[in-house]
PDB file of N, CA and C in Angstrom:
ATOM      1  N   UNK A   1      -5.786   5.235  10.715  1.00  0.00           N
ATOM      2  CA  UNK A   1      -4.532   5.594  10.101  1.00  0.00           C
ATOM      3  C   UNK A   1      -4.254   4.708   8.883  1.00  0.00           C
ATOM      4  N   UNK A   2      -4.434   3.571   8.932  1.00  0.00           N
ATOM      5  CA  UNK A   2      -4.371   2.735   7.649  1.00  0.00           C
ATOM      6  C   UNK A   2      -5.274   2.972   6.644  1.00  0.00           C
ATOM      7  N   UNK A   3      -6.533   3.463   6.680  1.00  0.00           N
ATOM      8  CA  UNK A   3      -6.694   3.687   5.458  1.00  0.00           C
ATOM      9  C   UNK A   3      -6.539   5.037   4.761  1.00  0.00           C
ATOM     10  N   UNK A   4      -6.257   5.394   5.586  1.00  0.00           N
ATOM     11  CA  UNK A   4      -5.610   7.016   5.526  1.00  0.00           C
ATOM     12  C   UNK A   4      -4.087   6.984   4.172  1.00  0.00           C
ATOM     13  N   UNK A   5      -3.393   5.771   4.339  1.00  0.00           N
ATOM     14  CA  UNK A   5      -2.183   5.443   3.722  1.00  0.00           C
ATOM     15  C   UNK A   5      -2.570   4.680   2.512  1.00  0.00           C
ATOM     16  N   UNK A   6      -3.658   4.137   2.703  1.00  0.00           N
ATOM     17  CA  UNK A   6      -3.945   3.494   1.301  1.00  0.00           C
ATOM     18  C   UNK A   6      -4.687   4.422   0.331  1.00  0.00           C
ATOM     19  N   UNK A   7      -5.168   5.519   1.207  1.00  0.00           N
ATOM     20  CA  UNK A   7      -5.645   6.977   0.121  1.00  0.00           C
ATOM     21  C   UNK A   7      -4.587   7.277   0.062  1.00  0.00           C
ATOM     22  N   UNK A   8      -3.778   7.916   0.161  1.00  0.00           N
ATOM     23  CA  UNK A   8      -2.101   8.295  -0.467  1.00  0.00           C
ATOM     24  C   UNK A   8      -1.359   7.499  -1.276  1.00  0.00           C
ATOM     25  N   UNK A   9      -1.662   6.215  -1.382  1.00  0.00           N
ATOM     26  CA  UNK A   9      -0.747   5.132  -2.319  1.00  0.00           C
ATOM     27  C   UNK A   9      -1.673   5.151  -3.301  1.00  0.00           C
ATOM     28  N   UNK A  10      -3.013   5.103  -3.350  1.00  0.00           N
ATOM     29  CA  UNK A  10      -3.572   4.575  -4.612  1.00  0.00           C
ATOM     30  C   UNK A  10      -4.863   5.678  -5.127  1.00  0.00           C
ATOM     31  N   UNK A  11      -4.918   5.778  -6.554  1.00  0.00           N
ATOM     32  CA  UNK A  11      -5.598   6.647  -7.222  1.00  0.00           C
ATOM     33  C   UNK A  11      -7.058   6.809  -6.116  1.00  0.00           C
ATOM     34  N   UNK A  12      -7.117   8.177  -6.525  1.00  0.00           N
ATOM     35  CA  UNK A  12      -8.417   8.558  -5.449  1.00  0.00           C
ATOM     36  C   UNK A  12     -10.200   8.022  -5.769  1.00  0.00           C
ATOM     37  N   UNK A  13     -10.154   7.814  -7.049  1.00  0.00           N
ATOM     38  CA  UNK A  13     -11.508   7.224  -7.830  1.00  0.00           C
ATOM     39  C   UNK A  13     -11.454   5.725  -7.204  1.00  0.00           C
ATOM     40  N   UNK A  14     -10.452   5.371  -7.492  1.00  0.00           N
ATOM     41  CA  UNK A  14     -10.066   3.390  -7.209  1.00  0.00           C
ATOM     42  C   UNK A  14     -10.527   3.747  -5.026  1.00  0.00           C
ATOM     43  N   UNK A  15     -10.053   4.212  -4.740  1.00  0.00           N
ATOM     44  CA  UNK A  15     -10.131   4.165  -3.181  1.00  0.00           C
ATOM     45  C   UNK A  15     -11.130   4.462  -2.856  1.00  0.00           C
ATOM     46  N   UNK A  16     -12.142   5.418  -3.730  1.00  0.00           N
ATOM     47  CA  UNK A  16     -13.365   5.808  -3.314  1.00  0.00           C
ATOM     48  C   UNK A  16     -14.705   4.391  -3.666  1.00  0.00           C
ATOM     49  N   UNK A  17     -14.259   4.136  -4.275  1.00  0.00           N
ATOM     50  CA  UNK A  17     -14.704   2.624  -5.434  1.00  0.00           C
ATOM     51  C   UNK A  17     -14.154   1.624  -4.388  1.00  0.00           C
ATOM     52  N   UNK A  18     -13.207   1.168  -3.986  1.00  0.00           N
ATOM     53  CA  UNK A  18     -12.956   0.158  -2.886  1.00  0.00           C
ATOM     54  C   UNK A  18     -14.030   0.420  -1.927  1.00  0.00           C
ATOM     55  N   UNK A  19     -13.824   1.709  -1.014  1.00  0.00           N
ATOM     56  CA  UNK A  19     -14.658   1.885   0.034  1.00  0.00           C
ATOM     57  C   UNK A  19     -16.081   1.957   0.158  1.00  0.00           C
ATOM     58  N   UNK A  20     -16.860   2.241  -1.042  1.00  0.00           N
ATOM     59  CA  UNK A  20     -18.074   1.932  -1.419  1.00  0.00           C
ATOM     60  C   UNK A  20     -18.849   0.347  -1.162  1.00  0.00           C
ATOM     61  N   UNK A  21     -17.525  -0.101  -1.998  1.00  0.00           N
ATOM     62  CA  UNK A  21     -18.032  -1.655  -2.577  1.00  0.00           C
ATOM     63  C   UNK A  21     -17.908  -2.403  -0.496  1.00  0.00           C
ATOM     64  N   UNK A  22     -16.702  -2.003  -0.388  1.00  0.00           N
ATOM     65  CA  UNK A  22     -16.539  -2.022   1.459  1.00  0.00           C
ATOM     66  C   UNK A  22     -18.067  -2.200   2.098  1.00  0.00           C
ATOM     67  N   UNK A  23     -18.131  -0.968   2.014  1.00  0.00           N
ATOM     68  CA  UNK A  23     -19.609  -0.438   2.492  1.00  0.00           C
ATOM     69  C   UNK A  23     -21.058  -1.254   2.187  1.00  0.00           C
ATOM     70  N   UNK A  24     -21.372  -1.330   0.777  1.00  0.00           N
ATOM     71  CA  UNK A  24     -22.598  -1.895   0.613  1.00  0.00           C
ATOM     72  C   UNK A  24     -22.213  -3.583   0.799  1.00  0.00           C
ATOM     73  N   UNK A  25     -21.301  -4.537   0.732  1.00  0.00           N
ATOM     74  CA  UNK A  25     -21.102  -5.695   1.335  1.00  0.00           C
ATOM     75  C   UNK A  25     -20.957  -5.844   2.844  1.00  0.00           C
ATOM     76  N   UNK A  26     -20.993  -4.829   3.463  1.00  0.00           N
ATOM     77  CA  UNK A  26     -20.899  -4.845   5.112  1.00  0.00           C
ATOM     78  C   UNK A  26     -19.156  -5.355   5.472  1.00  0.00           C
ATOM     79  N   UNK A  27     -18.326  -5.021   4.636  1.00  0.00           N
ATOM     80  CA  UNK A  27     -17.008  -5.358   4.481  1.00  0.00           C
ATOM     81  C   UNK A  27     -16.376  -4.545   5.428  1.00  0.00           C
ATOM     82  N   UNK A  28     -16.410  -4.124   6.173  1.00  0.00           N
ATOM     83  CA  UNK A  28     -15.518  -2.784   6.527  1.00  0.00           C
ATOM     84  C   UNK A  28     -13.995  -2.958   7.165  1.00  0.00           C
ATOM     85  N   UNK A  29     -13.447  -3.420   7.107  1.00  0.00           N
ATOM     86  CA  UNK A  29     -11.864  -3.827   7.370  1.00  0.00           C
ATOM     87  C   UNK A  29     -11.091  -3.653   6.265  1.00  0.00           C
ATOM     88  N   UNK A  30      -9.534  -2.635   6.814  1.00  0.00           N
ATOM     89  CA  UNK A  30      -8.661  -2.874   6.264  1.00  0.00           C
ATOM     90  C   UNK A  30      -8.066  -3.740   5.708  1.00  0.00           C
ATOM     91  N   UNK A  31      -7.970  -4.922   5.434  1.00  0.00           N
ATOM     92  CA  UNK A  31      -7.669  -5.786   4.802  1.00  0.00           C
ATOM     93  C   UNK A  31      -8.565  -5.942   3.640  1.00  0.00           C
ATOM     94  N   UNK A  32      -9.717  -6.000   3.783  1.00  0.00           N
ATOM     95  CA  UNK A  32     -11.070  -6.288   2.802  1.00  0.00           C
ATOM     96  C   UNK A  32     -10.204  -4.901   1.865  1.00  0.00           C
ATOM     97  N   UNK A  33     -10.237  -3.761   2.085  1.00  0.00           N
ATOM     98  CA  UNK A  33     -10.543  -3.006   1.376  1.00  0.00           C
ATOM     99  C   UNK A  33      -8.708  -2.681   0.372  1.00  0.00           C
ATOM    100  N   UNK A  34      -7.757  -3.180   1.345  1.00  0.00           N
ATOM    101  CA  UNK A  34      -6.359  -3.246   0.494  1.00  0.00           C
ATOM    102  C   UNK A  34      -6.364  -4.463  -0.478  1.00  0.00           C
ATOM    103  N   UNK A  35      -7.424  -5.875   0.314  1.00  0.00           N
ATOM    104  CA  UNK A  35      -7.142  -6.427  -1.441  1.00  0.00           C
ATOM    105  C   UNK A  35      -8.322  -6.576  -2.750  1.00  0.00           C
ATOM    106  N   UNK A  36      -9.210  -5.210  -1.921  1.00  0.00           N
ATOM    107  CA  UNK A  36      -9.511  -4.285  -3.364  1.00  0.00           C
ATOM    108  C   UNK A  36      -9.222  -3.991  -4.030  1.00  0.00           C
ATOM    109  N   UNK A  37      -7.961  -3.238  -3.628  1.00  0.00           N
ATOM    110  CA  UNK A  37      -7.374  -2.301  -4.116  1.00  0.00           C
ATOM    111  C   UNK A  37      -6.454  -2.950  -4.899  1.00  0.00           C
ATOM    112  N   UNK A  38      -5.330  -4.043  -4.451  1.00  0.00           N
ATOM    113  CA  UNK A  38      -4.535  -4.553  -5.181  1.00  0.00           C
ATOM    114  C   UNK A  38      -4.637  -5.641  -6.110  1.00  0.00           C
ATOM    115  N   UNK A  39      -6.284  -6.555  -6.102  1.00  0.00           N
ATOM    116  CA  UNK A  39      -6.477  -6.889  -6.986  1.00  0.00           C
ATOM    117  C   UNK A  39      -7.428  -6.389  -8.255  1.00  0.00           C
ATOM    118  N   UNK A  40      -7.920  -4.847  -7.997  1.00  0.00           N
ATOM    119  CA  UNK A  40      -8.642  -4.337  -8.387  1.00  0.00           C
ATOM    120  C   UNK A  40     -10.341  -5.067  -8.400  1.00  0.00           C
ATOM    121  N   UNK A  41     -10.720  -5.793  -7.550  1.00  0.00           N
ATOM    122  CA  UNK A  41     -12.129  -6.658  -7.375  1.00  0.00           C
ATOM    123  C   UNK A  41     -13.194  -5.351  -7.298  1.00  0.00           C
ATOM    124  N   UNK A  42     -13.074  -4.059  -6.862  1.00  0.00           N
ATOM    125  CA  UNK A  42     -13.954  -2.982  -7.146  1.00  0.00           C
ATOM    126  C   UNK A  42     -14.421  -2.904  -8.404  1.00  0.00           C
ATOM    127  N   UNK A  43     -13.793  -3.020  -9.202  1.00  0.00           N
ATOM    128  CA  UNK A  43     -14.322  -2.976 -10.721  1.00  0.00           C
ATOM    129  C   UNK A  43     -15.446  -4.018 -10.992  1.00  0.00           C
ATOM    130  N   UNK A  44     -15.462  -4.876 -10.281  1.00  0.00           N
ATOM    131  CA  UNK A  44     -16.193  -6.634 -10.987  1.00  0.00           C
ATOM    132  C   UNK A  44     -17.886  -6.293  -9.969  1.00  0.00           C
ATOM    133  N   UNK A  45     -18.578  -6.706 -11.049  1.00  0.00           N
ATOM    134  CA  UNK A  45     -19.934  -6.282 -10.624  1.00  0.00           C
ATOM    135  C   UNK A  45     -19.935  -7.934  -9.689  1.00  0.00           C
ATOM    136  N   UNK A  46     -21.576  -7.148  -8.602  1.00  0.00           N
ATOM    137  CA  UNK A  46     -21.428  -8.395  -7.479  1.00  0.00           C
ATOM    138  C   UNK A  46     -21.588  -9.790  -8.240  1.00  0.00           C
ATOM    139  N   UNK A  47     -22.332  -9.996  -9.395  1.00  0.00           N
ATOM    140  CA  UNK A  47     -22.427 -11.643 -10.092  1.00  0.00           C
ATOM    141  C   UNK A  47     -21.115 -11.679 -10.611  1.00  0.00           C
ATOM    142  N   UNK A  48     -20.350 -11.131 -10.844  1.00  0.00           N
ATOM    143  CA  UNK A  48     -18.639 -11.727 -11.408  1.00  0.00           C
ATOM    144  C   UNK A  48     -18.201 -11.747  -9.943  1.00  0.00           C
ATOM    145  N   UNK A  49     -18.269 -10.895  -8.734  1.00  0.00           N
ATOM    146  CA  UNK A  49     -18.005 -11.364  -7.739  1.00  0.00           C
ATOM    147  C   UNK A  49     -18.054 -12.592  -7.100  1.00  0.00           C
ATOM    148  N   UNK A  50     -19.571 -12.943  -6.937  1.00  0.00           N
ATOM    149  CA  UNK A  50     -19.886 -13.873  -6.253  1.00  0.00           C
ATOM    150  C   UNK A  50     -19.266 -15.373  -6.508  1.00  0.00           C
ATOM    151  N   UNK A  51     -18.943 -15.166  -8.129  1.00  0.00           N
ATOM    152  CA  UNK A  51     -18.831 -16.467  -9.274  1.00  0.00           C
ATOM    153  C   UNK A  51     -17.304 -16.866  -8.777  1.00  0.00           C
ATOM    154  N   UNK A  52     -16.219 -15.673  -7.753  1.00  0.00           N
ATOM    155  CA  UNK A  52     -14.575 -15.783  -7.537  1.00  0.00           C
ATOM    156  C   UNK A  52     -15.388 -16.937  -6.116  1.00  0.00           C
ATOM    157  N   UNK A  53     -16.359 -16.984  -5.421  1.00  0.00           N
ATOM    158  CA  UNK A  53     -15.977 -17.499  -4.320  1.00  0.00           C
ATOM    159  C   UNK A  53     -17.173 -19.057  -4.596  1.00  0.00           C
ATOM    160  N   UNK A  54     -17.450 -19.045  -6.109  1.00  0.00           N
ATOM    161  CA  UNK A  54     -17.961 -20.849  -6.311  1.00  0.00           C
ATOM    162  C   UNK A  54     -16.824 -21.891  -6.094  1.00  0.00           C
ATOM    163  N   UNK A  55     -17.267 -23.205  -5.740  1.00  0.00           N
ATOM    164  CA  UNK A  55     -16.697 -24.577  -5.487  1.00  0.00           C
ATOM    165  C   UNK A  55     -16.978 -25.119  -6.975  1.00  0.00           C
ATOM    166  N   UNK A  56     -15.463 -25.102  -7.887  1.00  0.00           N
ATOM    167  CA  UNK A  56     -15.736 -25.863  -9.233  1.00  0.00           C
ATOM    168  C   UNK A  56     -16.061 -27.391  -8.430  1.00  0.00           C
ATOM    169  N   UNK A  57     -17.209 -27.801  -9.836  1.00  0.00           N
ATOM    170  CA  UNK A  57     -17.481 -29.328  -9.552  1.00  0.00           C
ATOM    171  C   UNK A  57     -15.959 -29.928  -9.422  1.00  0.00           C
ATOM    172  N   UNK A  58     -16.173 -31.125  -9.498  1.00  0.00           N
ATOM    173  CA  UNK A  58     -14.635 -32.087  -9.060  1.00  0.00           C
ATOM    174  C   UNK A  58     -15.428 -33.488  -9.062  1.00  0.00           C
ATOM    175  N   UNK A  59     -15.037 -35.023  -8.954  1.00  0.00           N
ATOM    176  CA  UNK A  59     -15.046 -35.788  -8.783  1.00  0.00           C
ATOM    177  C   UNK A  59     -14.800 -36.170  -7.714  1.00  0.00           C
ATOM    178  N   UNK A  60     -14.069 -35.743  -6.746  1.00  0.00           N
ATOM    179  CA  UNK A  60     -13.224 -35.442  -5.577  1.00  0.00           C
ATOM    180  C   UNK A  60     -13.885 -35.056  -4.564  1.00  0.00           C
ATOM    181  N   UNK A  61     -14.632 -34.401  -4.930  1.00  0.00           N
ATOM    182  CA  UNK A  61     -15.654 -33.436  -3.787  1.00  0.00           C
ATOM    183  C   UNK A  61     -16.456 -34.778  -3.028  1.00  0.00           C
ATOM    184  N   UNK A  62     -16.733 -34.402  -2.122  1.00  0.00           N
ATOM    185  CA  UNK A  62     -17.868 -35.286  -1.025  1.00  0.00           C
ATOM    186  C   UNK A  62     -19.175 -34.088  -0.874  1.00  0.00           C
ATOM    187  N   UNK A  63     -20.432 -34.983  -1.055  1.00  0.00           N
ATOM    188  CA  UNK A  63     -21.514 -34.151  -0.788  1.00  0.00           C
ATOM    189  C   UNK A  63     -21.226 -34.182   0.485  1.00  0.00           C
ATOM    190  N   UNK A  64     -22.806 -33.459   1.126  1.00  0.00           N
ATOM    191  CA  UNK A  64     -23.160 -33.392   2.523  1.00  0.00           C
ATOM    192  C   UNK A  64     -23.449 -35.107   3.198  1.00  0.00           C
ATOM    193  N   UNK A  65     -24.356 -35.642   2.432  1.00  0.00           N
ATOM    194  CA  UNK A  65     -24.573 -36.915   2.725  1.00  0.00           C
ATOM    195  C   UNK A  65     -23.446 -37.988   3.147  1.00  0.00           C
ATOM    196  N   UNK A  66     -22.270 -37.573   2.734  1.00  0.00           N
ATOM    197  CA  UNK A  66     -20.857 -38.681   3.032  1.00  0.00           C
ATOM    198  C   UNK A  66     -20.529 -37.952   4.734  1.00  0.00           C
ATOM    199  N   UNK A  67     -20.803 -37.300   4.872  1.00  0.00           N
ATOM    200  CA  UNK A  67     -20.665 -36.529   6.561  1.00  0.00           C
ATOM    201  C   UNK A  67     -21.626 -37.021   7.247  1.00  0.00           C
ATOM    202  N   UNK A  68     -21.503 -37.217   8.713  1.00  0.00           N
ATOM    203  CA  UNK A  68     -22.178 -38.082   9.667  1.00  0.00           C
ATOM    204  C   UNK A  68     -22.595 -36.466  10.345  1.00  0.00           C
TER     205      UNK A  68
END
């Protein structure tokens, strides 16, 4: 039923394009696929994807080696 409502709220190309991108990432949950939709991330090919979920360097950061 929920995604049933998010095909009625949002353009039918964009929902078909969410549920795809759903699909070939093994994504399949409502949630995955509403903040597709509302941030439009269907559009962004998987290397602009992948690049939203890098760790910017920092000074701050601890490698692996500072962990016991």
């Amino acid at each position: 039923m929920g995604l049933l409502s998010l095909a009625k709220k949002h353009d039918q190309a964009d929902f078909l394009k969410a549920c795809n991108k759903a699909l070939s990432l093994n994504r399949l949950t409502y949630k995955f696929v509403k903040n597709m939709l509302l941030n439009k991330t269907f559009e962004l090919s998987t290397e602009e994807q992948s690049d939203l979920y890098l760790i910017p360097e920092h000074t701050n950061l601890r490698g692996k080696e500072q962990f016991n």
